[in-house]
Protein backbone atom coordinates (compact mmCIF):
# COMPACT_ATOMS: atom_id res chain seq x y z
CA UNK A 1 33.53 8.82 17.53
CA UNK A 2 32.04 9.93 14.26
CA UNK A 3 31.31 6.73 11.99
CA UNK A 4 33.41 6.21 8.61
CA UNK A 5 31.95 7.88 5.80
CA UNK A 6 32.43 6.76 2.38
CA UNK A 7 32.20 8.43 -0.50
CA UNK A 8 29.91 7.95 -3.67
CA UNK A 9 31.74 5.98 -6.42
CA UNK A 10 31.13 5.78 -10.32
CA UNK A 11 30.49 2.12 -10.64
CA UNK A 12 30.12 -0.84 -13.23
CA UNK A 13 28.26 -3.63 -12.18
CA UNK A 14 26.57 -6.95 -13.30
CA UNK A 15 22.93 -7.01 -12.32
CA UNK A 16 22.21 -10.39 -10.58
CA UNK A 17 18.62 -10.50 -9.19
CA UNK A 18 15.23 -8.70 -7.80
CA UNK A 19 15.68 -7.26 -4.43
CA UNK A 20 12.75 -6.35 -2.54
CA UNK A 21 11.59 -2.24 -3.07
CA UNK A 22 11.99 -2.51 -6.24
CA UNK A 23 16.13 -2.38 -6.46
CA UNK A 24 18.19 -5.28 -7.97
CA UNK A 25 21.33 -6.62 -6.56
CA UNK A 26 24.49 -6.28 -7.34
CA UNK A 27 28.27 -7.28 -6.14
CA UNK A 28 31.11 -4.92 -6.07
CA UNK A 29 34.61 -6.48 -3.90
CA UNK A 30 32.49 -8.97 -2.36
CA UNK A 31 29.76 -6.12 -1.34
CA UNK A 32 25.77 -5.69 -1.61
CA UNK A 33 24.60 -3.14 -3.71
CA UNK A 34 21.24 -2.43 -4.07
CA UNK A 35 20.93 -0.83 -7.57
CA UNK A 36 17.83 1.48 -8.63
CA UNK A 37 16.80 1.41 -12.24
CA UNK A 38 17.98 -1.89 -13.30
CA UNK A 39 17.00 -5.07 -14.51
CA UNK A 40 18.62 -8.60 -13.71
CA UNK A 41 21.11 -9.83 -16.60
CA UNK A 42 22.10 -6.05 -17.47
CA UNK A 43 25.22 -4.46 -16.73
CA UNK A 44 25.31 -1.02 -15.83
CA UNK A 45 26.69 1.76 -14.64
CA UNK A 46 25.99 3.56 -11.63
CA UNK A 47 26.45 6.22 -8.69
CA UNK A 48 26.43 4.87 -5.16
CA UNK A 49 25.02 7.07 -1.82
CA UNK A 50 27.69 8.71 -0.19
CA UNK A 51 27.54 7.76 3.95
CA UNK A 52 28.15 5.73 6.86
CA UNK A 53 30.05 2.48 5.95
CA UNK A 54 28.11 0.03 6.08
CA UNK A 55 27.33 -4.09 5.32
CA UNK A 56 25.98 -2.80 1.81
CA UNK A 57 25.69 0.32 -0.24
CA UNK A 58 23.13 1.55 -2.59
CA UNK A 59 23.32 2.86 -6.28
CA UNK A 60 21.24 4.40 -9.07
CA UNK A 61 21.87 3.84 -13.05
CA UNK A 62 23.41 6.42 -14.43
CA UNK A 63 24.08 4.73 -17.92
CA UNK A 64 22.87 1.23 -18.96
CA UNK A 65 25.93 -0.59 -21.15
CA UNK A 66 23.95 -4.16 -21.79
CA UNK A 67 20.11 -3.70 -21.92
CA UNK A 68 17.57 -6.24 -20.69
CA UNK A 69 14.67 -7.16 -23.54
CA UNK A 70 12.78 -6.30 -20.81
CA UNK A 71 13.68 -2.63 -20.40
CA UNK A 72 11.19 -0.32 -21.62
CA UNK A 73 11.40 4.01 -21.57
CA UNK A 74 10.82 5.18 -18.42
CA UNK A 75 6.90 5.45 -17.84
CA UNK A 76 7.54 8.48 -15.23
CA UNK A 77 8.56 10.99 -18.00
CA UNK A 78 4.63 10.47 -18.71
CA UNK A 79 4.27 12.56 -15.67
CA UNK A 80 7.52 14.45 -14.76
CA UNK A 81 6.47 18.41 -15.27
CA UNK A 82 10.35 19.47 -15.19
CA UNK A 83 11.69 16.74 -17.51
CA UNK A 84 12.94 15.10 -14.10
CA UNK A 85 11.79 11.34 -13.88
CA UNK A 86 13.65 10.72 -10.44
CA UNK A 87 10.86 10.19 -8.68
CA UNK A 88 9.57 7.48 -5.97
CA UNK A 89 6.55 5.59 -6.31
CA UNK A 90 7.51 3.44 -9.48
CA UNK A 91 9.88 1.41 -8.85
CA UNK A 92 9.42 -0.48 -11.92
CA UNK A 93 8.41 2.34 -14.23
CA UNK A 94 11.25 0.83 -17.00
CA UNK A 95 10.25 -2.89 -17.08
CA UNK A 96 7.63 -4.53 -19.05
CA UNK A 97 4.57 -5.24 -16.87
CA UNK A 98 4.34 -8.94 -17.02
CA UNK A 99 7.90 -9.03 -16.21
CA UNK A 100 7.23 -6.69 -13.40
CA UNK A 101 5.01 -9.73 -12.32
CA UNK A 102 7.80 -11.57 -12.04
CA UNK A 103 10.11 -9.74 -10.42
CA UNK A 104 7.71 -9.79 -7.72
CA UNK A 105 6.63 -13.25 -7.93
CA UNK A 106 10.82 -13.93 -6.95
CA UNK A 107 10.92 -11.58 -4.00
CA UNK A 108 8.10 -13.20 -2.24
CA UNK A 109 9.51 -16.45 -2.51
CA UNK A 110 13.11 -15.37 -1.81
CA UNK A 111 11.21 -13.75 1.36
CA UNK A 112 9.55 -16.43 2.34
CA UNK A 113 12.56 -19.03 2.10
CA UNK A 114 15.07 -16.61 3.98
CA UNK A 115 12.81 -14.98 6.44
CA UNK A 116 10.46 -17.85 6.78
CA UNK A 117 12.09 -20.95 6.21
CA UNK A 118 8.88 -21.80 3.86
CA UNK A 119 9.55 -23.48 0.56
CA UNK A 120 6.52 -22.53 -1.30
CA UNK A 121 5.62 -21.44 -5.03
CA UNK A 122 4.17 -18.05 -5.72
CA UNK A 123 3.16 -16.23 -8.94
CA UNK A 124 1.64 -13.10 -8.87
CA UNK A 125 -1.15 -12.46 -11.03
CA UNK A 126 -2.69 -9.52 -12.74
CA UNK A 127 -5.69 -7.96 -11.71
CA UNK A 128 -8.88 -8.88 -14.01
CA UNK A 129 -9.17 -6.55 -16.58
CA UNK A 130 -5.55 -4.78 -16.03
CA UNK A 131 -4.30 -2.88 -19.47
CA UNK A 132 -0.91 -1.36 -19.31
CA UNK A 133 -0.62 -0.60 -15.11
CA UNK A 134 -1.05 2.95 -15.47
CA UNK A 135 -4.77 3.69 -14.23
CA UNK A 136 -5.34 1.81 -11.44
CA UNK A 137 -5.07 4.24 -8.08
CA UNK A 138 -7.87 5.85 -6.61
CA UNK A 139 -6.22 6.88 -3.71
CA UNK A 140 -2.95 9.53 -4.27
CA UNK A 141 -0.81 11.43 -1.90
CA UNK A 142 1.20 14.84 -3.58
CA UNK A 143 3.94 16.50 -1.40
CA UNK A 144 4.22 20.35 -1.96
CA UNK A 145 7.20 22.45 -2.26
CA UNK A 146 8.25 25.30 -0.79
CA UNK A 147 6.84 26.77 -3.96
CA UNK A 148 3.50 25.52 -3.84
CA UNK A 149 4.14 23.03 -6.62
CA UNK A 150 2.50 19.77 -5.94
CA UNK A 151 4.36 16.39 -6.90
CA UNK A 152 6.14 12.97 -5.97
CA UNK A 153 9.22 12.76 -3.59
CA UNK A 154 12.40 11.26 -4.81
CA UNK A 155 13.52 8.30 -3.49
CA UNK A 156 14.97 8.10 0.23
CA UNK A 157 14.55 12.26 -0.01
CA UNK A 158 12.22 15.15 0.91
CA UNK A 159 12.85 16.87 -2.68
CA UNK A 160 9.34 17.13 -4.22
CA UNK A 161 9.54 16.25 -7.87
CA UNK A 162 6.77 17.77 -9.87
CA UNK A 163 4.21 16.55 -11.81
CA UNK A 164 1.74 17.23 -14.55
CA UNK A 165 -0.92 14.81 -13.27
CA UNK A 166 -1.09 12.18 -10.49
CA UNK A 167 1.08 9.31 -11.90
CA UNK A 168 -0.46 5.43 -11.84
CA UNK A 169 -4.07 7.54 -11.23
CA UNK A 170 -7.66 5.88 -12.84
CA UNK A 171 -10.66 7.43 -13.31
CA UNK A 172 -10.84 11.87 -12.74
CA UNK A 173 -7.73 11.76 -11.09
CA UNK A 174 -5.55 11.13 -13.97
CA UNK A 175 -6.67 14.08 -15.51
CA UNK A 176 -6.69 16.73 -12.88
CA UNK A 177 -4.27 19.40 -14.32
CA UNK A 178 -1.49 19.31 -11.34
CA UNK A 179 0.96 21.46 -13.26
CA UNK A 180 -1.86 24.93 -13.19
CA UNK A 181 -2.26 24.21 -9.15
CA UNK A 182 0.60 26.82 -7.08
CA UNK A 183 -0.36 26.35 -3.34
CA UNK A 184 2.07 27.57 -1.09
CA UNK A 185 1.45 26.56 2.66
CA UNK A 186 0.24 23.50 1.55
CA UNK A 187 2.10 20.74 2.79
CA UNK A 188 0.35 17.32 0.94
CA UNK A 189 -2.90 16.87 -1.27
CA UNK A 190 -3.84 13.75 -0.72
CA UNK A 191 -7.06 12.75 -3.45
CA UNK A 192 -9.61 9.75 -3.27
CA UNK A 193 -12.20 8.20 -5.53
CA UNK A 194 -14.94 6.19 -5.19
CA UNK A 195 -16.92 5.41 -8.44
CA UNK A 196 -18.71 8.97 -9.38
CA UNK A 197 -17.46 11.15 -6.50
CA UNK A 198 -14.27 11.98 -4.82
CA UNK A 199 -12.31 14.09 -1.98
CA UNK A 200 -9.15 16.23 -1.82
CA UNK A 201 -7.56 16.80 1.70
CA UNK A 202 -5.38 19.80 1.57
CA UNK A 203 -2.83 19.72 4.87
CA UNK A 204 -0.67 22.66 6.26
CA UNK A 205 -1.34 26.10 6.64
CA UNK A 206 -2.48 27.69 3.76
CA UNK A 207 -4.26 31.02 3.81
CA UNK A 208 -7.89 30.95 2.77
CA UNK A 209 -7.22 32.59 -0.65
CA UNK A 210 -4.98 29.46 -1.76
CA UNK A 211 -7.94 27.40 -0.56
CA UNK A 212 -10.09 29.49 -2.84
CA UNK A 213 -8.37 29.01 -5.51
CA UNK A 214 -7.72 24.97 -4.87
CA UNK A 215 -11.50 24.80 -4.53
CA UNK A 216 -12.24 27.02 -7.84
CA UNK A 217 -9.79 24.71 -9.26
CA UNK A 218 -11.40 20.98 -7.67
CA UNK A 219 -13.97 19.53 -10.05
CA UNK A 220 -17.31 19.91 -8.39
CA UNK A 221 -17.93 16.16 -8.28
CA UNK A 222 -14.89 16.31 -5.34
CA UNK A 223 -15.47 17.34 -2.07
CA UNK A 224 -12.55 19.91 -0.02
CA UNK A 225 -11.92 19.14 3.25
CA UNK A 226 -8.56 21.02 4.84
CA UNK A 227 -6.84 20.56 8.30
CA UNK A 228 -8.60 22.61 11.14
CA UNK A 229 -6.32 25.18 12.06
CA UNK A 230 -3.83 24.31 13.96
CA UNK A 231 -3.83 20.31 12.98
CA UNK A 232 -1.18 18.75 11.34
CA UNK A 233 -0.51 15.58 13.69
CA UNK A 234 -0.77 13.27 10.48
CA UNK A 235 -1.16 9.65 10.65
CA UNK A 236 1.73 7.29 9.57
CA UNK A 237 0.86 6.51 6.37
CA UNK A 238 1.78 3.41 4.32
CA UNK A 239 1.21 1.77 0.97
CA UNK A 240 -0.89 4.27 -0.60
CA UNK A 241 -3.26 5.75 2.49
CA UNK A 242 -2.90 2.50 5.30
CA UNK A 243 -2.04 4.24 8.67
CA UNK A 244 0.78 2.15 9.96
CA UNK A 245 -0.79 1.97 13.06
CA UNK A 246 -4.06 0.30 11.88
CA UNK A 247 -5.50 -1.91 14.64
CA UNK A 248 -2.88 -0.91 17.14
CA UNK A 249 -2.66 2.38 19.04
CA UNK A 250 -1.73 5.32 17.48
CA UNK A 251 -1.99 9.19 17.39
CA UNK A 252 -4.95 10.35 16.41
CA UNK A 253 -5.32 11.90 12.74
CA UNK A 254 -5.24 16.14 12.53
CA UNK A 255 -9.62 17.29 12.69
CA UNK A 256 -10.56 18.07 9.26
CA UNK A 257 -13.10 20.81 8.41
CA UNK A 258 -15.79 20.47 5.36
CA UNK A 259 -15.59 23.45 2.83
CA UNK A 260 -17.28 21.98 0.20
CA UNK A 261 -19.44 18.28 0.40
CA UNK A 262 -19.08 15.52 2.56
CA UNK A 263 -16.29 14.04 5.12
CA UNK A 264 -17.10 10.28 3.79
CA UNK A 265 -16.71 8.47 0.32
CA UNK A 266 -19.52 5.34 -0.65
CA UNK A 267 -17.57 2.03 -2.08
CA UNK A 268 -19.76 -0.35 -3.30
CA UNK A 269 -18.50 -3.75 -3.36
CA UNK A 270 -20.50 -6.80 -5.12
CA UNK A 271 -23.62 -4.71 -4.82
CA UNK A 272 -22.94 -3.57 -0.89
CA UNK A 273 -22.25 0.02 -0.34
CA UNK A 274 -19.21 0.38 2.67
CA UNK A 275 -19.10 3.78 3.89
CA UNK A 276 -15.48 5.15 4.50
CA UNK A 277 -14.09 8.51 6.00
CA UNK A 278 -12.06 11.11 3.01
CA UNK A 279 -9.00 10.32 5.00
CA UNK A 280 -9.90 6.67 5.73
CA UNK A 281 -8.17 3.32 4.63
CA UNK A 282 -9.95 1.58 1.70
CA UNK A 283 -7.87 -0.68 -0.89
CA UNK A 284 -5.84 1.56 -3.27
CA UNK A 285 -6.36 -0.20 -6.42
CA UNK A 286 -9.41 0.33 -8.24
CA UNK A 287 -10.40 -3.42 -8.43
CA UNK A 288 -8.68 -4.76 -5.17
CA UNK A 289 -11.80 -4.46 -3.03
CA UNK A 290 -13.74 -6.78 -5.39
CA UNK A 291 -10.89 -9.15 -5.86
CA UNK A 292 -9.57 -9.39 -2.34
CA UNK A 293 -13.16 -10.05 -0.64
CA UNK A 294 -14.01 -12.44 -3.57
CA UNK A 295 -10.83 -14.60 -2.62
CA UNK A 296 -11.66 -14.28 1.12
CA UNK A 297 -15.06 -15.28 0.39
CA UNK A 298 -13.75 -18.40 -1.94
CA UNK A 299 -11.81 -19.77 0.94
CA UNK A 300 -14.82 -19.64 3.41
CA UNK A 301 -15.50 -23.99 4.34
CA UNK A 302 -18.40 -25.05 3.19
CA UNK A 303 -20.26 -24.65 6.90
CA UNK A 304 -19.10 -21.52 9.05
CA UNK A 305 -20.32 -20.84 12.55
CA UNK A 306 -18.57 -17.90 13.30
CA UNK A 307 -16.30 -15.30 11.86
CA UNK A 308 -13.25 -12.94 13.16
CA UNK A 309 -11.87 -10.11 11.20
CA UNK A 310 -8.51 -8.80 12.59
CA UNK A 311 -7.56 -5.29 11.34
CA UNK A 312 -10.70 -4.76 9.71
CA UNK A 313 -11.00 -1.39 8.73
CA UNK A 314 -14.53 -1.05 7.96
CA UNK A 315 -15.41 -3.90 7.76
CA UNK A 316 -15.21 -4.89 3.55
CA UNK A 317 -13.71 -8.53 3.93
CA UNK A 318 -15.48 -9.28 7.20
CA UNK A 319 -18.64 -8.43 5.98
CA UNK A 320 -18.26 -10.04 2.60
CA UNK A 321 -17.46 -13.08 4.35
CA UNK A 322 -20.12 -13.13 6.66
CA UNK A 323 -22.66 -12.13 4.03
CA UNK A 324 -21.86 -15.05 1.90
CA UNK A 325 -21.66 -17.62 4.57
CA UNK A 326 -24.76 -16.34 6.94
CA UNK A 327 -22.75 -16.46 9.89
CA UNK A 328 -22.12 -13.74 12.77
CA UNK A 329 -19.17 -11.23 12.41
CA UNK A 330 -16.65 -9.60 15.34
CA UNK A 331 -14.77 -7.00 13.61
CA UNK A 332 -11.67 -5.50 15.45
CA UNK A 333 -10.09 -2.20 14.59
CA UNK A 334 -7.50 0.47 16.33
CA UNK A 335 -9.04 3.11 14.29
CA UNK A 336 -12.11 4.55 16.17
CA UNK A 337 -13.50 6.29 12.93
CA UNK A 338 -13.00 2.99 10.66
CA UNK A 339 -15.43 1.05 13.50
CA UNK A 340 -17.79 4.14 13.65
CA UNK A 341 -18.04 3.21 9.94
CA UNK A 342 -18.17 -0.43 9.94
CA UNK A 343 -21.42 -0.52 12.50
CA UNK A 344 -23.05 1.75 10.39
CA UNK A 345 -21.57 -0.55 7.20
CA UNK A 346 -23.16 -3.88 8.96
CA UNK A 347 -26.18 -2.73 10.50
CA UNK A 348 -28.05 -5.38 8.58
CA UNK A 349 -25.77 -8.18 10.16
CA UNK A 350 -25.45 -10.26 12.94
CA UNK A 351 -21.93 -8.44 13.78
CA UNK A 352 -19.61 -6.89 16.45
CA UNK A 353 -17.13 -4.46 15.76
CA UNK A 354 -14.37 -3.52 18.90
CA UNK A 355 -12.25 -0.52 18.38
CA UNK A 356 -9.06 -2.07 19.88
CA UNK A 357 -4.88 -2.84 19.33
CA UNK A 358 -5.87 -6.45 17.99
CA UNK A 359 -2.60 -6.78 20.07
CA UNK A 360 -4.77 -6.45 22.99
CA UNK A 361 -8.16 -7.69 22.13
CA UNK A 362 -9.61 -11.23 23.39
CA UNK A 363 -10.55 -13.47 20.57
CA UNK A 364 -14.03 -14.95 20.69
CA UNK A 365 -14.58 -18.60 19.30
CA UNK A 366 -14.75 -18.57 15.49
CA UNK A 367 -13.82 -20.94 13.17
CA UNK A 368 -13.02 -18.26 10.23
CA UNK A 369 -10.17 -15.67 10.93
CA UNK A 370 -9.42 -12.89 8.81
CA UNK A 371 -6.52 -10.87 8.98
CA UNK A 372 -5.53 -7.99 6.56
CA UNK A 373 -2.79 -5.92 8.66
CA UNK A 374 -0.72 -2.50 7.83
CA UNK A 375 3.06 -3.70 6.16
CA UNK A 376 4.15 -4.19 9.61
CA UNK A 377 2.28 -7.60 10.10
CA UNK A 378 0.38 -9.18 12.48
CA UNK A 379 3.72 -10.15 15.24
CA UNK A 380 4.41 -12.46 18.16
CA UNK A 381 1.02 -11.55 20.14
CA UNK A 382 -1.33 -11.54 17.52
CA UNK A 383 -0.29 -14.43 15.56
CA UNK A 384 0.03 -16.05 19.35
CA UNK A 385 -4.02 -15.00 20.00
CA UNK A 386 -4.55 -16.96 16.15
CA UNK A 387 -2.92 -20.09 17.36
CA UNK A 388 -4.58 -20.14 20.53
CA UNK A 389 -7.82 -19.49 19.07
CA UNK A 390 -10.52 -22.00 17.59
CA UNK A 391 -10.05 -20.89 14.37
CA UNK A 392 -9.49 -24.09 11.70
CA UNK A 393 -9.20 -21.33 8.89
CA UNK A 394 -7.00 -18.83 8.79
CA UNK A 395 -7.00 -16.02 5.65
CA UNK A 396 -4.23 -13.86 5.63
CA UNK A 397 -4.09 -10.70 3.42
CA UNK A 398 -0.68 -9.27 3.15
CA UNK A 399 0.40 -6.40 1.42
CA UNK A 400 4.45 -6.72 2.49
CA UNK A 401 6.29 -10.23 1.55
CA UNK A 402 8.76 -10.19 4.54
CA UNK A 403 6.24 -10.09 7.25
CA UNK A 404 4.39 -11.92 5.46
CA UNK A 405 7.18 -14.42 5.86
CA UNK A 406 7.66 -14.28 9.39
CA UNK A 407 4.43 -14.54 10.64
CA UNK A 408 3.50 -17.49 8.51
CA UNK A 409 7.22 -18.83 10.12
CA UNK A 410 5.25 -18.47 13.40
CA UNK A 411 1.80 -19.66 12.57
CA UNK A 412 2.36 -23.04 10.74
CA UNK A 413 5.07 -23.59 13.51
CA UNK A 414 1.40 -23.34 15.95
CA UNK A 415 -0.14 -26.15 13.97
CA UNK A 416 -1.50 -24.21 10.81
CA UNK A 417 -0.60 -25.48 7.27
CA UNK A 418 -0.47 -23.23 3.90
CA UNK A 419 -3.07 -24.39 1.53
CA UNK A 420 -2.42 -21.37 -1.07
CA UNK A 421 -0.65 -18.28 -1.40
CA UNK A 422 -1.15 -16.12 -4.30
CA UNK A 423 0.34 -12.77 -5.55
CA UNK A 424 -2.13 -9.96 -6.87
CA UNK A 425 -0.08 -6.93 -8.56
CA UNK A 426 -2.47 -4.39 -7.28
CA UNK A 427 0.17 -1.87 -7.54
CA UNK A 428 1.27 -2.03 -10.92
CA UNK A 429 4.31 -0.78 -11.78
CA UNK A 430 5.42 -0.23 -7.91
CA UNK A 431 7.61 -2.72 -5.78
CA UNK A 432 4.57 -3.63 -4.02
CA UNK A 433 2.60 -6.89 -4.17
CA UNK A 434 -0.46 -8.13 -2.15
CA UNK A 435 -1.01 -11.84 -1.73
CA UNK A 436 -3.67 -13.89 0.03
CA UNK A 437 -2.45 -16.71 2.05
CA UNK A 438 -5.20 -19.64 3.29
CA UNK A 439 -4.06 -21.63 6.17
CA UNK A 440 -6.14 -24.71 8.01
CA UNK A 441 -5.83 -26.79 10.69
């Protein structure tokens, strides 16, 4: 039996409060609706998703009747090539930025008192030296359409939405000329940038004029790497570049072939360079490295014998850590690459890196723990291995507030208590917020 479909329906609705991804919520007959584009107080008016019935349904503005003060023009018409704003990515491209802040700072504690049972404060703060949100990524992912035009995906869709330059980009990105690029075969550009130099991986099929002409068209300060023919078994990808999979198992990423510079990016971090792979995870924003490993480092007690960093990547807040305090470092990491990088990245330290499912790995005594895992969280066995551990500080980098949530729920139920938690908007203008938790016991 086919389930009930319902159709979509002109609406007008009182906006009550911040949902998390960036909607608000509103109430129609006693129903949920999460609304995209609006602001809490306003009341709008809006088209709901045709579909399956279900608990709740979901809506987009289609005309705003009361205005919040803190409503602003949309910032993606900045971007939009066809005069079409619709696309994902911003979620909170029409609210004032310190609002935005706000917003945010309410769905993590909403998320951490209905998911977690945890009554704690949270404000998110900006990052230092943040000006108006809109030139902080260094890492950027364009779909391509059938077309070859290169652009943002709408919301819950596969339509590609283009674009004149990559939107929320700092540095060269934001002004690579997207709109004179037409690669057909191309299925995703995905740029980085790291300080003076940069990448662009070009996956799908395209023939090897179109990657003449992409790499005529690259600045020369970017190296071109393109899927090996025949690749396309992409990673899971989430918030901005982290493989879903990081530090568990997962398929490996399509081979990539050079065709102009290198197959690795330098970061430097507080004076360290990290070495990272073109299609490698390194913190999106162009000041979260700094920040992050400067709060890791700040929570370090004042004598540490031993430190464990859980998801590590390669190796920035491990390293950091253990570079401030003098102590030795085991990294672990389901990534083979990202530990090929970290050795190399701490060959100056006393440190171990395992490329392992941290769901499956064997903690060694340590009195530090780090964890910084994909938006799926740590779960049950991991946050099982921290309690069971020796570890009497725990520092918890999270980049999604409802699993965030539940595996704090799980760890101060194993004896751990929350000594902070703060909110960094290092994605401006997105639905996304990181925050850095410090637990002891």
């Amino acid at each position: 039996m086919r389930d009930a479909q319902v159709p979509a329906q002109e609406l007008t609705l009182d906006i009550e409060a911040p949902a998390a991804g960036g909607t608000s919520i509103a109430r129609h007959d006693g129903q949920v609706v999460f609304v995209s584009g609006a602001l809490p107080g306003e009341k709008v008016r809006v088209r709901t998703e045709a579909g399956p019935a279900a608990r709740f349904l979901r809506a987009v503005v289609t005309e705003v009747i009361e205005a919040s003060a803190h409503r602003v023009p949309d910032r993606r018409l900045d971007y939009a090539s066809t005069g079409s704003a619709g696309f994902g990515g911003m979620e909170y491209a029409h609210v004032d930025l310190a609002h935005s802040r706000t917003l945010k700072a309410e769905v993590v504690r909403d998320q951490l008192s209905r998911i977690g049972h945890i009554d704690h404060d949270a404000e998110v703060l900006p990052a230092p030296g943040e000006t108006d949100g809109t030139d902080w990524r260094t890492r950027v992912q364009l779909a391509v359409d059938d077309e070859g035009r290169a652009g943002m995906l709408a919301p819950r869709s596969h339509e590609v939405i283009p674009v004149t330059t990559p939107p929320l980009a700092a540095g060269p990105l934001h002004g690579l000329d997207i709109a004179a690029l037409r690669v057909p075969g191309v299925r995703r550009l995905e740029f980085a940038w790291a300080g003076d130099h940069g990448a662009l991986i070009v996956r799908g099929r395209p023939t090897p004029q179109v990657l003449d002409e992409i790499e005529s068209w690259l600045p020369m300060t970017f190296s071109l790497l393109a899927e090996a023919a025949g690749g396309g078994n992409d990673r899971g990808r989430g918030r901005g570049g982290r493989a879903r999979g990081r530090g568990r198992a997962h398929a490996p990423a399509a081979e990539l072939r050079v065709i102009r510079g290198d197959r690795t990016l330098t970061e430097t971090v507080h004076g360290r360079d990290f070495t990272v792979g073109a299609d490698g995870f390194w913190q999106v924003h162009r000041d979260a490295a700094a920040l992050l490993s400067s709060e890791v480092v700040a929570a370090l007690p004042a004598d540490v014998d031993a430190i464990t960093d859980l998801y590590c990547g390669v190796g920035l807040l491990g390293i950091c850590a253990a570079t401030a305090a003098g102590a030795p470092l085991f990294g672990v990491e389901g990534a083979e690459a990202a530990i090929a990088h970290a050795r190399n990245n701490a060959a100056d330290l006393d440190a171990r890196f395992l490329a392992l499912s941290v769901d499956r790995a064997r903690l060694p005594d340590s009195d530090v723990i780090i964890l910084d895992p994909p938006r799926a969280g740590a779960g049950r066995k991991a946050t099982s291995a921290i309690i069971g551990s020796s570890a009497r500080t725990l520092v918890y980098v999270s980049c999604d507030p409802a699993t965030l949530a539940r595996d704090l729920a799980a760890l101060t139920g194993g004896g751990f208590s929350i000594e902070s938690l703060t909110g960094f908007d290092l994605f401006p203008l997105t639905s996304h917020v990181e925050t850095v938790t410090v637990l002891r016991r």
